[in-house]
PDB file of N, CA and C in Angstrom:
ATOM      1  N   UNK A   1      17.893 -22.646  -2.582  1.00  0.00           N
ATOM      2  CA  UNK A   1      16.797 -21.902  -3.145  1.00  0.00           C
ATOM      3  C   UNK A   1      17.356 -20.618  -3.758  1.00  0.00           C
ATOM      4  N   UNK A   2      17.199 -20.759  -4.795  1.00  0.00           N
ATOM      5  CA  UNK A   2      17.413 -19.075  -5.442  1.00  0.00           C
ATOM      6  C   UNK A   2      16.627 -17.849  -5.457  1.00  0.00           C
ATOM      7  N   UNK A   3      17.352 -16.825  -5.428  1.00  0.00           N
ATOM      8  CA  UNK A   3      16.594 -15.486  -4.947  1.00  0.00           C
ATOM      9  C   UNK A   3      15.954 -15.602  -5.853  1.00  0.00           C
ATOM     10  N   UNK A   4      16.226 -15.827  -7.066  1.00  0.00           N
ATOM     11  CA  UNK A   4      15.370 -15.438  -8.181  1.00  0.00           C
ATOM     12  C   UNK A   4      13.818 -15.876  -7.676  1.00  0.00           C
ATOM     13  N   UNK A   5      13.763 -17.267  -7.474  1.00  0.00           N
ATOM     14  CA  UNK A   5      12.429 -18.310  -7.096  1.00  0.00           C
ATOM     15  C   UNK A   5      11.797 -17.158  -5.899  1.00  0.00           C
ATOM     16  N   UNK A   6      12.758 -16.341  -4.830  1.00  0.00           N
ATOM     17  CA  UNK A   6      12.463 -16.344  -4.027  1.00  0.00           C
ATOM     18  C   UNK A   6      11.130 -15.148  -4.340  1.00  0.00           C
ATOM     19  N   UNK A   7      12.129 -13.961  -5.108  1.00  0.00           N
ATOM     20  CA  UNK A   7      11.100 -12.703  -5.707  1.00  0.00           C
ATOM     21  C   UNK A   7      10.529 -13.140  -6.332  1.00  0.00           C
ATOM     22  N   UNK A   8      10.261 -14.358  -6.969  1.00  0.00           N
ATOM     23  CA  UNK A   8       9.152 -14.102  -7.821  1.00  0.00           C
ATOM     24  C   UNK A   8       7.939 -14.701  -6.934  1.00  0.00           C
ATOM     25  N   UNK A   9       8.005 -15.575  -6.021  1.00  0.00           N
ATOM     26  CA  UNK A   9       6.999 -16.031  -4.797  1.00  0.00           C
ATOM     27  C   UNK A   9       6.368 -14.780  -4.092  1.00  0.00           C
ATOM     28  N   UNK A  10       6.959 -13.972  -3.627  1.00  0.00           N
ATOM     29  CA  UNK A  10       6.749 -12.490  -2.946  1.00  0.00           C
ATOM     30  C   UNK A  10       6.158 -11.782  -4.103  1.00  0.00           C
ATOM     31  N   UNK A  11       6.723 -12.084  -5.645  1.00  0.00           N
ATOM     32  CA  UNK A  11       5.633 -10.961  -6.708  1.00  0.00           C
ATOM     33  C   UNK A  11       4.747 -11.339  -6.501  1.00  0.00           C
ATOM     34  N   UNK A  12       4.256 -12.723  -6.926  1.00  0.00           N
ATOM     35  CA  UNK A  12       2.785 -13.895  -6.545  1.00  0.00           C
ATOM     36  C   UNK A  12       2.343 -13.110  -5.656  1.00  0.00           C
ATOM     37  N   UNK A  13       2.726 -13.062  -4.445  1.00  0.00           N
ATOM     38  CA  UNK A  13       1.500 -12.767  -3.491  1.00  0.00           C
ATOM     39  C   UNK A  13       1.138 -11.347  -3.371  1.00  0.00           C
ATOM     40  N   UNK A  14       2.268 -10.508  -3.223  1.00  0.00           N
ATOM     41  CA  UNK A  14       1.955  -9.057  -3.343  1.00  0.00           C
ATOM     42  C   UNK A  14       0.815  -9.009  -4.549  1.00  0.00           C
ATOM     43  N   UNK A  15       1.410  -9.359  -6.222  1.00  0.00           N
ATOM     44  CA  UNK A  15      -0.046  -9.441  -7.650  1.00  0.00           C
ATOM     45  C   UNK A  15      -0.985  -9.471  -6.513  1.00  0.00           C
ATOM     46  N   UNK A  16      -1.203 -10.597  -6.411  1.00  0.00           N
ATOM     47  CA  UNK A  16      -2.507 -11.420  -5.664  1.00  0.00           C
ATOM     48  C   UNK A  16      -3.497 -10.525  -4.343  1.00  0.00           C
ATOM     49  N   UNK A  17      -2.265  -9.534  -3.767  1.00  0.00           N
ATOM     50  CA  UNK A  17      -3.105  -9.357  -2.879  1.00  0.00           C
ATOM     51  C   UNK A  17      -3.552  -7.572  -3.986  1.00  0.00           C
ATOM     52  N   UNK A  18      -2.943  -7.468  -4.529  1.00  0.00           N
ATOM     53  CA  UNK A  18      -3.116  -6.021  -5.720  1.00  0.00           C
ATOM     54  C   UNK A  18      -4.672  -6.278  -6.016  1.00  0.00           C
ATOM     55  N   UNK A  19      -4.299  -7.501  -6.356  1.00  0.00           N
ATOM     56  CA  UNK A  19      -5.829  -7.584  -7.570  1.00  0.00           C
ATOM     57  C   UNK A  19      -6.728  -7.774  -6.864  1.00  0.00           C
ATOM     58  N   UNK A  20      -6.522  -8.075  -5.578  1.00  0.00           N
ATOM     59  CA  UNK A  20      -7.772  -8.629  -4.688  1.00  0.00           C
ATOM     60  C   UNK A  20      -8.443  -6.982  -4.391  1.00  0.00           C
ATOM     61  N   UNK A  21      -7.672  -6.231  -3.795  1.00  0.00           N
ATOM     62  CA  UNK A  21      -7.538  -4.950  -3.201  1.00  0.00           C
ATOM     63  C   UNK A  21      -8.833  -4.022  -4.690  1.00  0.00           C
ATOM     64  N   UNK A  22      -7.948  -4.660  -5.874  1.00  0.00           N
ATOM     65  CA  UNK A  22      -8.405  -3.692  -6.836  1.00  0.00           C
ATOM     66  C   UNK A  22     -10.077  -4.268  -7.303  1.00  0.00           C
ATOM     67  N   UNK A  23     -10.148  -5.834  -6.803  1.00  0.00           N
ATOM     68  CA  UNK A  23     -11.470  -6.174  -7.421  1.00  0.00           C
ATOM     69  C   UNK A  23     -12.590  -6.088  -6.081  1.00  0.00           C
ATOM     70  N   UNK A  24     -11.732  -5.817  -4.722  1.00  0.00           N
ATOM     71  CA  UNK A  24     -12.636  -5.101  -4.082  1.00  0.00           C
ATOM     72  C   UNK A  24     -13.398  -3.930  -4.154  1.00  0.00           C
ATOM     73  N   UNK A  25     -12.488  -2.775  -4.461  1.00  0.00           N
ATOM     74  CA  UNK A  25     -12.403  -1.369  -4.774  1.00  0.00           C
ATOM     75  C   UNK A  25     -13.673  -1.099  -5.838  1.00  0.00           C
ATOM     76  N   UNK A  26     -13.378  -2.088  -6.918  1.00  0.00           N
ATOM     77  CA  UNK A  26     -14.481  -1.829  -7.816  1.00  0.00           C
ATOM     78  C   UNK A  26     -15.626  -2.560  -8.040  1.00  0.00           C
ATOM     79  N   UNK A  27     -15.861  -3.382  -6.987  1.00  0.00           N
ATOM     80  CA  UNK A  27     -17.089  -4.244  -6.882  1.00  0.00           C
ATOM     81  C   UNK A  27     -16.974  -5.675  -7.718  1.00  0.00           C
ATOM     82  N   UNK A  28     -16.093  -5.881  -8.015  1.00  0.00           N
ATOM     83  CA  UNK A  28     -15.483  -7.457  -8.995  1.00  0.00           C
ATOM     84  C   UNK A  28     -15.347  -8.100  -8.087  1.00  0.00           C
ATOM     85  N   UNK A  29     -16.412  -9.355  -8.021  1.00  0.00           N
ATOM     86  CA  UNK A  29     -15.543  -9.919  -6.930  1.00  0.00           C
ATOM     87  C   UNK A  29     -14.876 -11.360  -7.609  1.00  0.00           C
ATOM     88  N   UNK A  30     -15.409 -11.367  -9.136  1.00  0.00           N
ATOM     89  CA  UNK A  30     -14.352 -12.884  -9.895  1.00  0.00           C
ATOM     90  C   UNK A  30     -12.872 -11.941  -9.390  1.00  0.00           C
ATOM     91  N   UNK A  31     -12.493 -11.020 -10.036  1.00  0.00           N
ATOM     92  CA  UNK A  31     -11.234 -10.122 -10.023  1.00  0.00           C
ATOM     93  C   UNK A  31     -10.867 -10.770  -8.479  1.00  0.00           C
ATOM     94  N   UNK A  32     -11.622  -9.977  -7.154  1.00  0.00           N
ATOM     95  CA  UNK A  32     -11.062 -10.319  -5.786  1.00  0.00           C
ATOM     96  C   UNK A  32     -11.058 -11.890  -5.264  1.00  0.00           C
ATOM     97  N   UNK A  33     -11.218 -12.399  -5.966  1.00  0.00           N
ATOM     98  CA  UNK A  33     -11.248 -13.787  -5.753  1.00  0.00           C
ATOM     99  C   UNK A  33      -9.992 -14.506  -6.418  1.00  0.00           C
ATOM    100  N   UNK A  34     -10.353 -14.003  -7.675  1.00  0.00           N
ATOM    101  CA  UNK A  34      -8.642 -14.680  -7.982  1.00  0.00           C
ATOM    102  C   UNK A  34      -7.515 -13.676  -7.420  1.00  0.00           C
ATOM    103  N   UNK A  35      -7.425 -13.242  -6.929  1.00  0.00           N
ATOM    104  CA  UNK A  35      -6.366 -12.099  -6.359  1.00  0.00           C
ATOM    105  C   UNK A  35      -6.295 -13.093  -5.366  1.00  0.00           C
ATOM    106  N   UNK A  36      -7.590 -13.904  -4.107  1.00  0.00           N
ATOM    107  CA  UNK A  36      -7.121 -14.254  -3.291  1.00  0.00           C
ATOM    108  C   UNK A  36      -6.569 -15.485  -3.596  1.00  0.00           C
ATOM    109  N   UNK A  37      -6.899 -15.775  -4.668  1.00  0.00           N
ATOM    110  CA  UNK A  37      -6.444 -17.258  -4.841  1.00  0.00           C
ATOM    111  C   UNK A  37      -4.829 -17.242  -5.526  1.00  0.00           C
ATOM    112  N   UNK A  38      -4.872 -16.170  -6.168  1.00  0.00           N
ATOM    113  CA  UNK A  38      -2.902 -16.092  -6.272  1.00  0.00           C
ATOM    114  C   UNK A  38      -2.189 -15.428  -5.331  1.00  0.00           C
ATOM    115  N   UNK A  39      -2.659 -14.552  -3.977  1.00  0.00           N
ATOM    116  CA  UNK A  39      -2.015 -14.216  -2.775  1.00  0.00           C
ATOM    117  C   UNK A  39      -1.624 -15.758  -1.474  1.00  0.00           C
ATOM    118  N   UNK A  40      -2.748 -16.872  -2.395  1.00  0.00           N
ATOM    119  CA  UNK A  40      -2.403 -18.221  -1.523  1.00  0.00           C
ATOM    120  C   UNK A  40      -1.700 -18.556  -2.133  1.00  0.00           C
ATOM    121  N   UNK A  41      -1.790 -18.862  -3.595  1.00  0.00           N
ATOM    122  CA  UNK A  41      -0.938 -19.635  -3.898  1.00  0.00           C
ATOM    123  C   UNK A  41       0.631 -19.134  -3.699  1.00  0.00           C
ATOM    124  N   UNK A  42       0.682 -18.157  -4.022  1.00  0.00           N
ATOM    125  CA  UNK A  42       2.230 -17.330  -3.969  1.00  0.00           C
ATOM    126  C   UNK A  42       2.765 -17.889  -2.324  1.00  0.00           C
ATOM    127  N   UNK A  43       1.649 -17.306  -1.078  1.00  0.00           N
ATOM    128  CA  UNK A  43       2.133 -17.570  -0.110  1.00  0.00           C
ATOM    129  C   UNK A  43       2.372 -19.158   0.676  1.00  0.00           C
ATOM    130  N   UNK A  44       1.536 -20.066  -0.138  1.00  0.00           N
ATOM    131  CA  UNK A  44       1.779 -22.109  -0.335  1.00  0.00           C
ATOM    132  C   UNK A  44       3.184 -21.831  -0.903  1.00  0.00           C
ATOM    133  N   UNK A  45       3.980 -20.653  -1.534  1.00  0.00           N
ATOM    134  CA  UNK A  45       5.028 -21.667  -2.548  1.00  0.00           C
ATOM    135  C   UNK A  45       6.292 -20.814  -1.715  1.00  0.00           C
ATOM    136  N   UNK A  46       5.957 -19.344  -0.929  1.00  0.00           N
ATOM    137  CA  UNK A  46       6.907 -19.241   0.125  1.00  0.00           C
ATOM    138  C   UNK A  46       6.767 -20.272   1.429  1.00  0.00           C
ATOM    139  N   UNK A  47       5.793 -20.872   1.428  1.00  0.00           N
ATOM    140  CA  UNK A  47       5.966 -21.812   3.066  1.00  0.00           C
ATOM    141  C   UNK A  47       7.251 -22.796   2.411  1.00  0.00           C
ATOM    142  N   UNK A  48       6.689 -23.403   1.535  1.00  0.00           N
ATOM    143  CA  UNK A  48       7.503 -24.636   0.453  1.00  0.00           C
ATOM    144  C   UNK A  48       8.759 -24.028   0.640  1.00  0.00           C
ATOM    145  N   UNK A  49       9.428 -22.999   0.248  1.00  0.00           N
ATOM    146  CA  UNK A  49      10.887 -22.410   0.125  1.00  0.00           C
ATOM    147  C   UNK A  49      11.312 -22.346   1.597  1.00  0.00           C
ATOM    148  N   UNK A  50      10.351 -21.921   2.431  1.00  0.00           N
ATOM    149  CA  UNK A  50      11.094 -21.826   4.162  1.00  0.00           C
ATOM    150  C   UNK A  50      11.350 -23.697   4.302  1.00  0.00           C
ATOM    151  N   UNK A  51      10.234 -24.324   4.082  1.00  0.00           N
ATOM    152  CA  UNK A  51      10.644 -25.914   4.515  1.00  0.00           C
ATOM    153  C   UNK A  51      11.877 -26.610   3.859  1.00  0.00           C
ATOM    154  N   UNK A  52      11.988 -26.030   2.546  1.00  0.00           N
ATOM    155  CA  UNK A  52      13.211 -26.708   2.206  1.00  0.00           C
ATOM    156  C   UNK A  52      14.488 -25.619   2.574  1.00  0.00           C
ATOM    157  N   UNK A  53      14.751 -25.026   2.838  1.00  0.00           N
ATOM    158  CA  UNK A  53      15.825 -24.343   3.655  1.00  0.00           C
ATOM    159  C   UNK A  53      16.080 -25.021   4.726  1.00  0.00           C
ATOM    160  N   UNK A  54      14.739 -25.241   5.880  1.00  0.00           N
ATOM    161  CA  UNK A  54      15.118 -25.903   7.033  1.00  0.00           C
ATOM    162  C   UNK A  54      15.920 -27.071   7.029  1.00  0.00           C
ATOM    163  N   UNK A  55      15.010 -27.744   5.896  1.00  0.00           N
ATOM    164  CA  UNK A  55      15.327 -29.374   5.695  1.00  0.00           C
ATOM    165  C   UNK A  55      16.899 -29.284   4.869  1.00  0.00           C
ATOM    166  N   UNK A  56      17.239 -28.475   4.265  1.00  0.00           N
ATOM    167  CA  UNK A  56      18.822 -28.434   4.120  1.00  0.00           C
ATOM    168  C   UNK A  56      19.823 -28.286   4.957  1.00  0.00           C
ATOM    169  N   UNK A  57      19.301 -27.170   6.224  1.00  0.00           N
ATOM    170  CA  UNK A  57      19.897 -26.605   7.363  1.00  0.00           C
ATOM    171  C   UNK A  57      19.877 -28.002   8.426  1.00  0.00           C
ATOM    172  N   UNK A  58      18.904 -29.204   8.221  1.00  0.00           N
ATOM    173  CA  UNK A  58      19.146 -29.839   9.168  1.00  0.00           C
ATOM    174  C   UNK A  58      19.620 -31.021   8.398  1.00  0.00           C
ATOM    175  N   UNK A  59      19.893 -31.183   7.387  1.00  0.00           N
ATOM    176  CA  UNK A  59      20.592 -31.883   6.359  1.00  0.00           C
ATOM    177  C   UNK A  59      22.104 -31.642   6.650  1.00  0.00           C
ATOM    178  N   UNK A  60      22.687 -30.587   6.591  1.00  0.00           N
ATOM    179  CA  UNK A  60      23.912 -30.276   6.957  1.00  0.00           C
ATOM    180  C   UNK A  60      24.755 -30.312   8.022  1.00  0.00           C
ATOM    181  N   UNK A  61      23.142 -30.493   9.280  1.00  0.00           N
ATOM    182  CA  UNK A  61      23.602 -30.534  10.303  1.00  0.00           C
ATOM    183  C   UNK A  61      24.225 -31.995  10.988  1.00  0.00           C
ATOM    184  N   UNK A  62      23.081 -32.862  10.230  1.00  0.00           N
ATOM    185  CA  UNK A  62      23.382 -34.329  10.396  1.00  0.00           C
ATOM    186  C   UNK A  62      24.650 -35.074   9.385  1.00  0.00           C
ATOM    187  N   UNK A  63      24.882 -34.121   8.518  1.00  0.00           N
ATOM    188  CA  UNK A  63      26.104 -34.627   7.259  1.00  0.00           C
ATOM    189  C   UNK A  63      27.426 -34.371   8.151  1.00  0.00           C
ATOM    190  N   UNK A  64      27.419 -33.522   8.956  1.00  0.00           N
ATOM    191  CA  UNK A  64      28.796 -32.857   9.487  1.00  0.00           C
ATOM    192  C   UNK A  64      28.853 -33.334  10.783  1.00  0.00           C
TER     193      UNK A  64
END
């Protein structure tokens, strides 16, 4: 997994939880809604990056 993939998963959710924060703040709630819906998605695509780490880590373990 590359760092690159990795920051940009962590931008996703941090955006996501920004906009949520900001469409609370000002009574938007389309705005806080999609905020929550790109703070999930960002945080669905860091679970995805921890599972395939594992599944390499136990890939390597069974190769060796």
């Amino acid at each position: 997994m590359s760092i690159v993939k990795k920051i940009r998963h962590k931008a996703e959710t941090a955006g996501g939880a920004t906009k949520k924060a900001v469409g609370k703040s000002l009574g938007n709630e389309r705005m806080e809604a999609e905020g929550s819906a790109d703070q999930a998605k960002g945080q669905a695509k860091q679970a995805g990056d921890k599972l395939k780490e594992a599944g390499q880590k136990v890939k390597h373990i069974f190769t060796h």
